[in-house]
PDB file of N, CA and C in Angstrom:
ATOM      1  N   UNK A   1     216.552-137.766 292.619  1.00  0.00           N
ATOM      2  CA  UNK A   1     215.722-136.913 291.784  1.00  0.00           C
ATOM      3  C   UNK A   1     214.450-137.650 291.381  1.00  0.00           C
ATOM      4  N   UNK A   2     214.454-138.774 291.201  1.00  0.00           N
ATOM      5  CA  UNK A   2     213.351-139.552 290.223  1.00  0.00           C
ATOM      6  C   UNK A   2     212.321-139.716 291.760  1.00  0.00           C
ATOM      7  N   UNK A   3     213.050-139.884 292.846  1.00  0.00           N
ATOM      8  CA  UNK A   3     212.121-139.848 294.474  1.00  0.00           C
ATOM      9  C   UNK A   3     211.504-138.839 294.802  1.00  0.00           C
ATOM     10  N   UNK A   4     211.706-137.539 293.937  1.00  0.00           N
ATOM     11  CA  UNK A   4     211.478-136.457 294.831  1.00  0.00           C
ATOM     12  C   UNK A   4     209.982-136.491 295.079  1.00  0.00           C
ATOM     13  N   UNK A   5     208.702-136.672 294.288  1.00  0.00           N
ATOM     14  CA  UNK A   5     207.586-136.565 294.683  1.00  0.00           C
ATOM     15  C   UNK A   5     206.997-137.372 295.733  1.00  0.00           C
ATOM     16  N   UNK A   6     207.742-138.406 295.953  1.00  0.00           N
ATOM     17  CA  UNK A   6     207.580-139.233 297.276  1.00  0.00           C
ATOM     18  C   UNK A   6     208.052-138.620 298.878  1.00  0.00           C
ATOM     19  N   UNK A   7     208.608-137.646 298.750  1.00  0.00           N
ATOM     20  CA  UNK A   7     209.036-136.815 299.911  1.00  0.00           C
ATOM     21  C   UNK A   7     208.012-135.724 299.932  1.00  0.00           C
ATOM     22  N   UNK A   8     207.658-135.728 299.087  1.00  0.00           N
ATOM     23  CA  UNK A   8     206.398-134.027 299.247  1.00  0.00           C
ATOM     24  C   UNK A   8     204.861-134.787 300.410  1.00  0.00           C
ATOM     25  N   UNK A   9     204.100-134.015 300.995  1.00  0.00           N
ATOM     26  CA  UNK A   9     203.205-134.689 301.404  1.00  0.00           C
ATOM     27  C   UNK A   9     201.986-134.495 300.558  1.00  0.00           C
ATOM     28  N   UNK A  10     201.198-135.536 301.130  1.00  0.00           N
ATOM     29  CA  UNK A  10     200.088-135.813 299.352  1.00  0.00           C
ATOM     30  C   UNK A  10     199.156-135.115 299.161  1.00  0.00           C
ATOM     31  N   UNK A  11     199.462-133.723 299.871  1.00  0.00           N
ATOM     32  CA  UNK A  11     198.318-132.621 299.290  1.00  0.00           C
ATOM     33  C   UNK A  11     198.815-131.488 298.112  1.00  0.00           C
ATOM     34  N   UNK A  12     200.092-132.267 298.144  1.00  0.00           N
ATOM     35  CA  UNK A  12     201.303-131.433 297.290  1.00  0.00           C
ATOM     36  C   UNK A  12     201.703-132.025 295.656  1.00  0.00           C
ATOM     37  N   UNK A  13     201.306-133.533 295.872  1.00  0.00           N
ATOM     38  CA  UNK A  13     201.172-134.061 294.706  1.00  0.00           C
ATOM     39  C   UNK A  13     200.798-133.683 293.617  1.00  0.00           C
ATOM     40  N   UNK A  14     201.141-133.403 292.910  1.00  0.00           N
ATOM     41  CA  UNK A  14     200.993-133.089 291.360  1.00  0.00           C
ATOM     42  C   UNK A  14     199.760-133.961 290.694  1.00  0.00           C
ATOM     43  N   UNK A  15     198.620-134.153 290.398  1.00  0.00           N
ATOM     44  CA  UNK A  15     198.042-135.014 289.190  1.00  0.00           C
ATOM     45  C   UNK A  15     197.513-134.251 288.240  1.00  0.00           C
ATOM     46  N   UNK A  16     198.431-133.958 286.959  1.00  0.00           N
ATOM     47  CA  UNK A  16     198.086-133.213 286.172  1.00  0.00           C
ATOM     48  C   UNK A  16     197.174-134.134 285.450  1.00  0.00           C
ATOM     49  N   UNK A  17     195.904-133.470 284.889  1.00  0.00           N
ATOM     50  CA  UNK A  17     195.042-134.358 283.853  1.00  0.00           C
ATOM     51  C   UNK A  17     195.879-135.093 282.388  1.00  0.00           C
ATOM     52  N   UNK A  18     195.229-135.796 281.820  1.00  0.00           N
ATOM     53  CA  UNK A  18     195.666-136.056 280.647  1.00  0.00           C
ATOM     54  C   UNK A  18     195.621-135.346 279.322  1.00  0.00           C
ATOM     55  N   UNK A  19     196.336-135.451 278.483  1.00  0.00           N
ATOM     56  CA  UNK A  19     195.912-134.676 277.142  1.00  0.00           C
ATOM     57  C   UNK A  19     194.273-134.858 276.516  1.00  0.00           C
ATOM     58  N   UNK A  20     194.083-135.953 276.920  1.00  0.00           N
ATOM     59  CA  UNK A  20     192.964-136.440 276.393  1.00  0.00           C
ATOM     60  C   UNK A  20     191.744-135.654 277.057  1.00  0.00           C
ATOM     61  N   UNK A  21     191.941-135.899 278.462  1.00  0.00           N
ATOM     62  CA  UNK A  21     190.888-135.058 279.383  1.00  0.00           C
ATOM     63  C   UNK A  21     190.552-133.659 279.012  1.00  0.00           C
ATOM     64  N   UNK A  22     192.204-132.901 278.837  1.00  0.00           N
ATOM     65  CA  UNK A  22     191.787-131.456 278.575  1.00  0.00           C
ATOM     66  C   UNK A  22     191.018-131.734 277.051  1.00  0.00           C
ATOM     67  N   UNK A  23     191.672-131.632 276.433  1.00  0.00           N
ATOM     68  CA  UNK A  23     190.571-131.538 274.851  1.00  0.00           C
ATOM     69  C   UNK A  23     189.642-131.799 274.999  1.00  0.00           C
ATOM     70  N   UNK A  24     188.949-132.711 275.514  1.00  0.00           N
ATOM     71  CA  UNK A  24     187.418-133.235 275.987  1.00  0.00           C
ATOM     72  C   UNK A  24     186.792-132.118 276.410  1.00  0.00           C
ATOM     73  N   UNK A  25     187.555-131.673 277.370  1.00  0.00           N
ATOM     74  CA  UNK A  25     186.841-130.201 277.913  1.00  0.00           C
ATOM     75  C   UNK A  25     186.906-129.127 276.728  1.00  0.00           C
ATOM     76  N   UNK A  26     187.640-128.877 276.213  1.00  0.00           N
ATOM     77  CA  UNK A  26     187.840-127.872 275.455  1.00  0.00           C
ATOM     78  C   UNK A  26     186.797-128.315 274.730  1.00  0.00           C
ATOM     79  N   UNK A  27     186.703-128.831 273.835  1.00  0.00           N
ATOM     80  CA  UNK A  27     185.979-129.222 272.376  1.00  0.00           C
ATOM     81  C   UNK A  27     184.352-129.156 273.423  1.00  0.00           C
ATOM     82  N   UNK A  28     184.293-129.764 274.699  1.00  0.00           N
ATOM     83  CA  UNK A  28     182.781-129.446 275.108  1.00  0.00           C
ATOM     84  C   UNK A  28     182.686-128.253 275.421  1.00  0.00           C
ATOM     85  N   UNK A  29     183.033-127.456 275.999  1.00  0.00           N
ATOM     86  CA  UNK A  29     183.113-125.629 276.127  1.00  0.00           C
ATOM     87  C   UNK A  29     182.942-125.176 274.912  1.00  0.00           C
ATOM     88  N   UNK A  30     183.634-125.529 273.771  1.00  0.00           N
ATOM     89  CA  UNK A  30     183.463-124.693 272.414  1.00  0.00           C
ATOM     90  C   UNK A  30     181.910-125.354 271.764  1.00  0.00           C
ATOM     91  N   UNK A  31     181.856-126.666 272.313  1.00  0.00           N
ATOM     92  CA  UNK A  31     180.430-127.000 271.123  1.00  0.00           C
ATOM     93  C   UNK A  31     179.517-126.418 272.072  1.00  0.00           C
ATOM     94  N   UNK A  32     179.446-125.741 273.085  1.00  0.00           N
ATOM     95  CA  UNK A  32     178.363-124.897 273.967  1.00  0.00           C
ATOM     96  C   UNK A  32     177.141-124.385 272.716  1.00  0.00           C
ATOM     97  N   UNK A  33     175.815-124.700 273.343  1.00  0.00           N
ATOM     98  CA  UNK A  33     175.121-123.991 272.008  1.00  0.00           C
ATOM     99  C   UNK A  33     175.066-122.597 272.266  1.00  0.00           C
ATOM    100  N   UNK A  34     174.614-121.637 271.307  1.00  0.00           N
ATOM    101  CA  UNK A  34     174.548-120.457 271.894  1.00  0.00           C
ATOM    102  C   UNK A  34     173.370-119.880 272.438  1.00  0.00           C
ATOM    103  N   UNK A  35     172.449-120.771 272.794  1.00  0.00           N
ATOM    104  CA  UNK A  35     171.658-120.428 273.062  1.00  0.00           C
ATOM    105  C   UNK A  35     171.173-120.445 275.488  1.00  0.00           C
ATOM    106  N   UNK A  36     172.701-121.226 275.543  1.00  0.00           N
ATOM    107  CA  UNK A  36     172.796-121.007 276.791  1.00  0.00           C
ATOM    108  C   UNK A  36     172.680-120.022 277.566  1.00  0.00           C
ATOM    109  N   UNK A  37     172.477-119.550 278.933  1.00  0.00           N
ATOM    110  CA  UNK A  37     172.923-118.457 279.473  1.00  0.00           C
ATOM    111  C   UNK A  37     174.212-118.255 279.782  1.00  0.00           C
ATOM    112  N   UNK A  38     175.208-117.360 279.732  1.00  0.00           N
ATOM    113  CA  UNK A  38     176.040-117.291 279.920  1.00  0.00           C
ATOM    114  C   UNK A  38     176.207-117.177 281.521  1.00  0.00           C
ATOM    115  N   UNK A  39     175.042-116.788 281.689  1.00  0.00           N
ATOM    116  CA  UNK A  39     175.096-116.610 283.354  1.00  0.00           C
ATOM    117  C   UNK A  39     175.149-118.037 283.869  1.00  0.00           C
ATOM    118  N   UNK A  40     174.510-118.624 283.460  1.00  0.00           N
ATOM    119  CA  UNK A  40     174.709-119.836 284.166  1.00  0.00           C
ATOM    120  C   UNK A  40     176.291-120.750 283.662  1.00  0.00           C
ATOM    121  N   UNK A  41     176.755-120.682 282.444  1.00  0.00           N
ATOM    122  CA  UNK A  41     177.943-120.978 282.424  1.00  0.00           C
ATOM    123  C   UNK A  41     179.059-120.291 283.219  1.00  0.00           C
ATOM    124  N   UNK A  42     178.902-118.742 283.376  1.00  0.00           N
ATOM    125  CA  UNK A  42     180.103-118.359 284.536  1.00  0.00           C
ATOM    126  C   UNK A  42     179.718-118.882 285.682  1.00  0.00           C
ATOM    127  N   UNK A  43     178.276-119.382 285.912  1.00  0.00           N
ATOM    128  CA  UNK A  43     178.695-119.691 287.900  1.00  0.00           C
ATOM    129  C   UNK A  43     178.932-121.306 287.569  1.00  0.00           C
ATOM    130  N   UNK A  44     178.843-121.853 286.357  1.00  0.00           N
ATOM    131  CA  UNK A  44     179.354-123.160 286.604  1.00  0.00           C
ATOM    132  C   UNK A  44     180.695-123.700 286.608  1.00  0.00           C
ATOM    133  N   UNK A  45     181.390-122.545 285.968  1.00  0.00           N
ATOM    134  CA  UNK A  45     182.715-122.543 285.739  1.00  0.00           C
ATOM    135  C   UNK A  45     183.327-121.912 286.969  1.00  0.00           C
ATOM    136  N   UNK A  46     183.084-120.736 287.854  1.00  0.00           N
ATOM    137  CA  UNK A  46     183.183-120.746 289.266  1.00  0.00           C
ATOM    138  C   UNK A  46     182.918-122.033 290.062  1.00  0.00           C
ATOM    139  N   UNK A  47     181.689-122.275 290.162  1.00  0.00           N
ATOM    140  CA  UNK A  47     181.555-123.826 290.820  1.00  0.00           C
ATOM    141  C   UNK A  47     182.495-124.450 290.476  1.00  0.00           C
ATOM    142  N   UNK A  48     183.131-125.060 289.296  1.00  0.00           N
ATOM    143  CA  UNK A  48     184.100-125.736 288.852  1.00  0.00           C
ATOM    144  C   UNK A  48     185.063-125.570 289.766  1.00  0.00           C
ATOM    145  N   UNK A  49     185.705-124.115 290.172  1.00  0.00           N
ATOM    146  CA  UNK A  49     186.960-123.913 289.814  1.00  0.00           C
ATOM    147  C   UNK A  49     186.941-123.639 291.798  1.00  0.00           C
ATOM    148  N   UNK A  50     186.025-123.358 292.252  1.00  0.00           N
ATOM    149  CA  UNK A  50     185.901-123.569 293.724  1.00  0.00           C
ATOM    150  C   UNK A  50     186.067-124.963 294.079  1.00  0.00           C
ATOM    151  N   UNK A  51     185.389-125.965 293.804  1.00  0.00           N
ATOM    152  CA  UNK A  51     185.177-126.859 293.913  1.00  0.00           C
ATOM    153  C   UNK A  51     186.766-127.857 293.673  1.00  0.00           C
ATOM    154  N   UNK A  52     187.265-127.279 292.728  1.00  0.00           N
ATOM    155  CA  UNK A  52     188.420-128.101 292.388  1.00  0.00           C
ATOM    156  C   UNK A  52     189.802-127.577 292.974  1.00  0.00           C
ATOM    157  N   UNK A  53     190.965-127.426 292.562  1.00  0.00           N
ATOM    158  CA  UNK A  53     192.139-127.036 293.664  1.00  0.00           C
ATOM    159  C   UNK A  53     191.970-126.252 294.075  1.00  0.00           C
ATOM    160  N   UNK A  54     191.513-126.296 295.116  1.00  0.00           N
ATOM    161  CA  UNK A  54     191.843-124.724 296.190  1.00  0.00           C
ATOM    162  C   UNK A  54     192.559-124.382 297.500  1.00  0.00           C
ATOM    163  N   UNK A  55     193.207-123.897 297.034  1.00  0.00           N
ATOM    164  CA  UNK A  55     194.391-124.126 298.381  1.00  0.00           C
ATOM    165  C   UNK A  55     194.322-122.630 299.072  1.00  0.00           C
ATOM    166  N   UNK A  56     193.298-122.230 299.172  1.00  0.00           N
ATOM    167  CA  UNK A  56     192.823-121.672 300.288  1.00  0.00           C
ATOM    168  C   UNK A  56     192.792-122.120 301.806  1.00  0.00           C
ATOM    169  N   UNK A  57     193.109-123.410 302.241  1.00  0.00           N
ATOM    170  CA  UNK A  57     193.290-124.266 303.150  1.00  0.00           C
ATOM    171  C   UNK A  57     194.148-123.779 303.392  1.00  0.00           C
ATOM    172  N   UNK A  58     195.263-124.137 302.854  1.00  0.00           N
ATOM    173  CA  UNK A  58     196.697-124.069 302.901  1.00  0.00           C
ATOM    174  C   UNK A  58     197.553-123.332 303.908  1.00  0.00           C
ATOM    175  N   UNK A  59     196.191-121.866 303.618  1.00  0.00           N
ATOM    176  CA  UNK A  59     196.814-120.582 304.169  1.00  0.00           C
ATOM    177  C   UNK A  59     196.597-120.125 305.563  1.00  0.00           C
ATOM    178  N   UNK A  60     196.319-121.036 306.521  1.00  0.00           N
ATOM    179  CA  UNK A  60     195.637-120.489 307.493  1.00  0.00           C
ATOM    180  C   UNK A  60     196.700-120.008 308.674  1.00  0.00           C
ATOM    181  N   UNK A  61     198.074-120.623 308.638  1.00  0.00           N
ATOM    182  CA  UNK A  61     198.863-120.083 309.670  1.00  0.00           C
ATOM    183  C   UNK A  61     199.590-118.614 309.330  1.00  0.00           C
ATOM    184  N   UNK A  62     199.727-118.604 307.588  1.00  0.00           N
ATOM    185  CA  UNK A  62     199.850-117.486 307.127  1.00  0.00           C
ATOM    186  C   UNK A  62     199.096-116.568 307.342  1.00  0.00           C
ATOM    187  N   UNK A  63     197.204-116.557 307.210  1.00  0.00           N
ATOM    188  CA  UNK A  63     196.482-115.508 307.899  1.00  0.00           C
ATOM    189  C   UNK A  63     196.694-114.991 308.900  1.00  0.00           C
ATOM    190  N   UNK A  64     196.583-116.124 309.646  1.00  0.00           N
ATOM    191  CA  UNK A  64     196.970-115.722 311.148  1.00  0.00           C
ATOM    192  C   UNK A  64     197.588-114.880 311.332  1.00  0.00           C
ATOM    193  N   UNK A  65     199.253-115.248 311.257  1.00  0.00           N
ATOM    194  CA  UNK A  65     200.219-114.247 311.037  1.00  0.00           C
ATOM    195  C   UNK A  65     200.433-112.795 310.304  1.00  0.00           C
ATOM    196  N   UNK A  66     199.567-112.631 309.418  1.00  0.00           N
ATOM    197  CA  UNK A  66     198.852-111.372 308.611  1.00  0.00           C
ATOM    198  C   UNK A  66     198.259-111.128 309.482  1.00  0.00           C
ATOM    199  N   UNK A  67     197.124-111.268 309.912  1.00  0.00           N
ATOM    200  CA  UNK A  67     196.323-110.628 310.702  1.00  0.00           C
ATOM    201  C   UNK A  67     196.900-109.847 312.288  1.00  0.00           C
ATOM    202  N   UNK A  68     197.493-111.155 312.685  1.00  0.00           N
ATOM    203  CA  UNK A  68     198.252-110.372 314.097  1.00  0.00           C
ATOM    204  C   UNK A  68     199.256-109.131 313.775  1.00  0.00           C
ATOM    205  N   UNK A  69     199.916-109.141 312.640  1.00  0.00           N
ATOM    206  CA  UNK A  69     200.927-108.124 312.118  1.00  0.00           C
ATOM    207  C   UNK A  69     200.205-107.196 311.893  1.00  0.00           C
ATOM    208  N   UNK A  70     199.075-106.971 311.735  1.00  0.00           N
ATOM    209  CA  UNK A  70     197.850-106.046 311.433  1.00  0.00           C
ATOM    210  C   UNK A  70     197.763-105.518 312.485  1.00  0.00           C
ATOM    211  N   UNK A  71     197.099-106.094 313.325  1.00  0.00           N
ATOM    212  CA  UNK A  71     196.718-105.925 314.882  1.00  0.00           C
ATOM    213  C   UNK A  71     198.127-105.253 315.682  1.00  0.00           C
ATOM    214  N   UNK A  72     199.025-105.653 315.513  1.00  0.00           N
ATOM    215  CA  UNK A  72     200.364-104.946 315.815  1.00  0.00           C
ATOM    216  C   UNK A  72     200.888-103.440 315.660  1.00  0.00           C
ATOM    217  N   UNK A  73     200.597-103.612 314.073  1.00  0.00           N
ATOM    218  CA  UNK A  73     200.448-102.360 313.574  1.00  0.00           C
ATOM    219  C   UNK A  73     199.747-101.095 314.035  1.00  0.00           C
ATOM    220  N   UNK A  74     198.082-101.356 313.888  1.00  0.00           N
ATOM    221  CA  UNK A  74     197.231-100.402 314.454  1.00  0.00           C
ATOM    222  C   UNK A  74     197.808-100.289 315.627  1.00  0.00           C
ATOM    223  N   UNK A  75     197.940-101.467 316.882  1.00  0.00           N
ATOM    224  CA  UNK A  75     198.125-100.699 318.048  1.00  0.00           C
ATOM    225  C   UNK A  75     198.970 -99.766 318.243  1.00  0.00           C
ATOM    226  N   UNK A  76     200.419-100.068 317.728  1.00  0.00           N
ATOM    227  CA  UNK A  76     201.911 -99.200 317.658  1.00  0.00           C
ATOM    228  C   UNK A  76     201.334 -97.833 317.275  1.00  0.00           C
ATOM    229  N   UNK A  77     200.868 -98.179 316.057  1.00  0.00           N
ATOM    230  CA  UNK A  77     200.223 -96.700 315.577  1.00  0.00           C
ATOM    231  C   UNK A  77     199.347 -95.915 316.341  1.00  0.00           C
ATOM    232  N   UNK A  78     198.157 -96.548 317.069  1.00  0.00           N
ATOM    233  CA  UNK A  78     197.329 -95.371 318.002  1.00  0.00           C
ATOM    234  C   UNK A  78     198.427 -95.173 319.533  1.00  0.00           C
ATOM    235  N   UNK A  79     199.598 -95.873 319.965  1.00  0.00           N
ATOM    236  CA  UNK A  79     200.174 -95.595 320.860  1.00  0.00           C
ATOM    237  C   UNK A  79     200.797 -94.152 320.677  1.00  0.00           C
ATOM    238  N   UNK A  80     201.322 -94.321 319.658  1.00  0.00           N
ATOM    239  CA  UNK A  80     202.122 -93.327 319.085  1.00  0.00           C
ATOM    240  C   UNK A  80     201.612 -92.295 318.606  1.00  0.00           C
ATOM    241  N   UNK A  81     200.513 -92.416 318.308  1.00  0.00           N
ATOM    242  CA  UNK A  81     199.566 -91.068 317.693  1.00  0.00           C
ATOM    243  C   UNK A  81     199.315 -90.329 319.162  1.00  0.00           C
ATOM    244  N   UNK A  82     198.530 -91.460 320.318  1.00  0.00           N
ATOM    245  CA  UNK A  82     198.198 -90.999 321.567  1.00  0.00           C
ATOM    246  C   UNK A  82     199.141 -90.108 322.157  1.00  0.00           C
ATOM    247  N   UNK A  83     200.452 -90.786 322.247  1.00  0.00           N
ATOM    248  CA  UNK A  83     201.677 -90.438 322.764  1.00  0.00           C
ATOM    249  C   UNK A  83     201.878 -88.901 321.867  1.00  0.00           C
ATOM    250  N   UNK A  84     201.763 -88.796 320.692  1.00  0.00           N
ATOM    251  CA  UNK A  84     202.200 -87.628 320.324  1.00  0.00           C
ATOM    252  C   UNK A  84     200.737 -86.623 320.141  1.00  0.00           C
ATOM    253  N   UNK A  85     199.711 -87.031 320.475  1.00  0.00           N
ATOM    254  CA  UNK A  85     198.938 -85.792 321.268  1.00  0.00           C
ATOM    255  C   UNK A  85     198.709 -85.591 322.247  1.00  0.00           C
ATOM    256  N   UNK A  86     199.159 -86.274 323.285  1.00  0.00           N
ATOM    257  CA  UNK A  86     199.774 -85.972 324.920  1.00  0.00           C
ATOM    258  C   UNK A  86     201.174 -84.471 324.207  1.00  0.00           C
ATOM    259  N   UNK A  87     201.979 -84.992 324.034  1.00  0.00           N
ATOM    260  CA  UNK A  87     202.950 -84.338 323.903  1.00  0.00           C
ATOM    261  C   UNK A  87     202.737 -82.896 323.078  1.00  0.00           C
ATOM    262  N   UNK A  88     201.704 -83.123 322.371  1.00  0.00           N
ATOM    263  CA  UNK A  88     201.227 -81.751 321.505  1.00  0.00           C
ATOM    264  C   UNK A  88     200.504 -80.537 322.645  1.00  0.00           C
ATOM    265  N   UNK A  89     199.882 -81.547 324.132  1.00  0.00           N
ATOM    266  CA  UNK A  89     198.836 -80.652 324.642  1.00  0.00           C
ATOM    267  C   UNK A  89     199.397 -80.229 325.951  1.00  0.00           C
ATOM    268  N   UNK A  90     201.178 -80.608 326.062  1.00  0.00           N
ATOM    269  CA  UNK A  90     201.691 -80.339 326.966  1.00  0.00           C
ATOM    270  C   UNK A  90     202.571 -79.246 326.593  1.00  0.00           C
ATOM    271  N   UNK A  91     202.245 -78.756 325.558  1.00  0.00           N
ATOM    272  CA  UNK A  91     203.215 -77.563 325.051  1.00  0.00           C
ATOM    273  C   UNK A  91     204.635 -78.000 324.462  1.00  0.00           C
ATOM    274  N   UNK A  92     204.615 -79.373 324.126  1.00  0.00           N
ATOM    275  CA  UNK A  92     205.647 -79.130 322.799  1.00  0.00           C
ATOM    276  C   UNK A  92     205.386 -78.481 321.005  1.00  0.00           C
ATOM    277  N   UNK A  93     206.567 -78.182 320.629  1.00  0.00           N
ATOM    278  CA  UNK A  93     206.015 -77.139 319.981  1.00  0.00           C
ATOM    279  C   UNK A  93     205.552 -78.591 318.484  1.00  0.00           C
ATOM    280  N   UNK A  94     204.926 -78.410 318.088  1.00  0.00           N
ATOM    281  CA  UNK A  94     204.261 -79.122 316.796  1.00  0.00           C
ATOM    282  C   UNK A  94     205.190 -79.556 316.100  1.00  0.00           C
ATOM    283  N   UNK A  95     206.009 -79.149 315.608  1.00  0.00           N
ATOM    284  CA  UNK A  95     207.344 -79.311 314.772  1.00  0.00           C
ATOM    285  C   UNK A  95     208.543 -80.176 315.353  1.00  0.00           C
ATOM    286  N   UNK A  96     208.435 -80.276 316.267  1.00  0.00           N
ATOM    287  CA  UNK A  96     209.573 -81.365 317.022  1.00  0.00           C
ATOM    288  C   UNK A  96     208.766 -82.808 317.342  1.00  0.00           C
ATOM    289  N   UNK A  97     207.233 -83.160 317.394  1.00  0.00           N
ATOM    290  CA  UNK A  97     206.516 -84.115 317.627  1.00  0.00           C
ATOM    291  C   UNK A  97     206.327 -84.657 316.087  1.00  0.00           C
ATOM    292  N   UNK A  98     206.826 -85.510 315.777  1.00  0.00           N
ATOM    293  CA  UNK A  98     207.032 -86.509 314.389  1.00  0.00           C
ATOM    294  C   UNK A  98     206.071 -87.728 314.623  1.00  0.00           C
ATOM    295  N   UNK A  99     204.931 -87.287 313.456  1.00  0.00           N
ATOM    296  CA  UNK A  99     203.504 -88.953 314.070  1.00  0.00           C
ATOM    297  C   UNK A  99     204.037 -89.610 313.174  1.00  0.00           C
ATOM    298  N   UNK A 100     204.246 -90.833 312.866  1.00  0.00           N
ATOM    299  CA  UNK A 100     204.501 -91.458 311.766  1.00  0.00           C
ATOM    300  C   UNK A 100     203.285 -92.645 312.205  1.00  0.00           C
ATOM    301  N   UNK A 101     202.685 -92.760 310.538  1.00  0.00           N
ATOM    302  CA  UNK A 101     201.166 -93.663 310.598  1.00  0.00           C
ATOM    303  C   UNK A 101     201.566 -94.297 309.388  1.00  0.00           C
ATOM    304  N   UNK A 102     201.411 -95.789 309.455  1.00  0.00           N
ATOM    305  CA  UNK A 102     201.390 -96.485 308.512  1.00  0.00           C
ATOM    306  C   UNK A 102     200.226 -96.533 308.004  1.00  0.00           C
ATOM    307  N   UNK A 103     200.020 -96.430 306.623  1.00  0.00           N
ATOM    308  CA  UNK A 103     199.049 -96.667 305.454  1.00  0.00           C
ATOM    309  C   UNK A 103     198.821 -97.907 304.505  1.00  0.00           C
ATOM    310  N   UNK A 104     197.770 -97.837 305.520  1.00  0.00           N
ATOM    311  CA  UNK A 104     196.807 -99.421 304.274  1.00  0.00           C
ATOM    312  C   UNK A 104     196.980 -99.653 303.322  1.00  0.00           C
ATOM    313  N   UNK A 105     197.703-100.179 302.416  1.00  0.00           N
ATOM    314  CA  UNK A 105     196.852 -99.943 300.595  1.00  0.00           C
ATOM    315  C   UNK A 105     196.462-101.448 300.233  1.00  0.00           C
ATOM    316  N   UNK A 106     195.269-101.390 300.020  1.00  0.00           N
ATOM    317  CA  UNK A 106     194.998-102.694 299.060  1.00  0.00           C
ATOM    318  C   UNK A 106     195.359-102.834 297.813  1.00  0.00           C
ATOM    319  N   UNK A 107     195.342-103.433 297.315  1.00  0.00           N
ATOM    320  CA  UNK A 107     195.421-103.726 295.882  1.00  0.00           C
ATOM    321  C   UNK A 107     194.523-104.335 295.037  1.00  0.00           C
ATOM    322  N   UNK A 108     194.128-104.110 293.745  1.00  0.00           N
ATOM    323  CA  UNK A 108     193.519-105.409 293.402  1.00  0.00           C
ATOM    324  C   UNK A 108     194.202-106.143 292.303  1.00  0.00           C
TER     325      UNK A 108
END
């Protein structure tokens, strides 16, 4: 148990800041004058937060794999759509030809 972070690989490592560090930040964020732009404090705090862990890296065999499952999808789906308007224009009757289409939804 006391080994376990030595088995992780070192992009996995933990270095949480110190108590000391965060308050530093805090107490400088709050003594902000008010006479800043705020605009420029949200893109610095974006910059910050891009700039610092982002494990957007991380994800790239996972995209991949999203994406081809995507690509999978649509095709199955226009096969099957194709396939069932062949079958619509050969005189089956409408009601026995079942399209089934998967639907997108994003989220935010």
């Amino acid at each position: 148990i006391l080994n376990c972070k030595r088995r992780l690989p070192p992009w996995k490592l933990e270095n949480l800041p110190s108590l000391d560090k965060i308050w530093s930040e805090f107490r400088r964020i709050r003594e902000r004058e008010e006479s800043e732009d705020m605009f420029e404090v949200i893109c610095g705090v974006l910059k910050k937060d891009m700039n610092g862990e982002n494990e957007w890296g991380e994800c790239h065999v996972e995209i991949g794999d999203v994406v081809l499952d995507i690509e999978r999808f649509i095709f199955k789906d226009l096969i099957c759509e194709t396939i069932g308007d062949l079958a619509l224009c050969r005189g089956v009757p409408r009601n026995k030809v079942s399209v089934l289409r998967r639907k997108l939804e994003f989220y935010n």
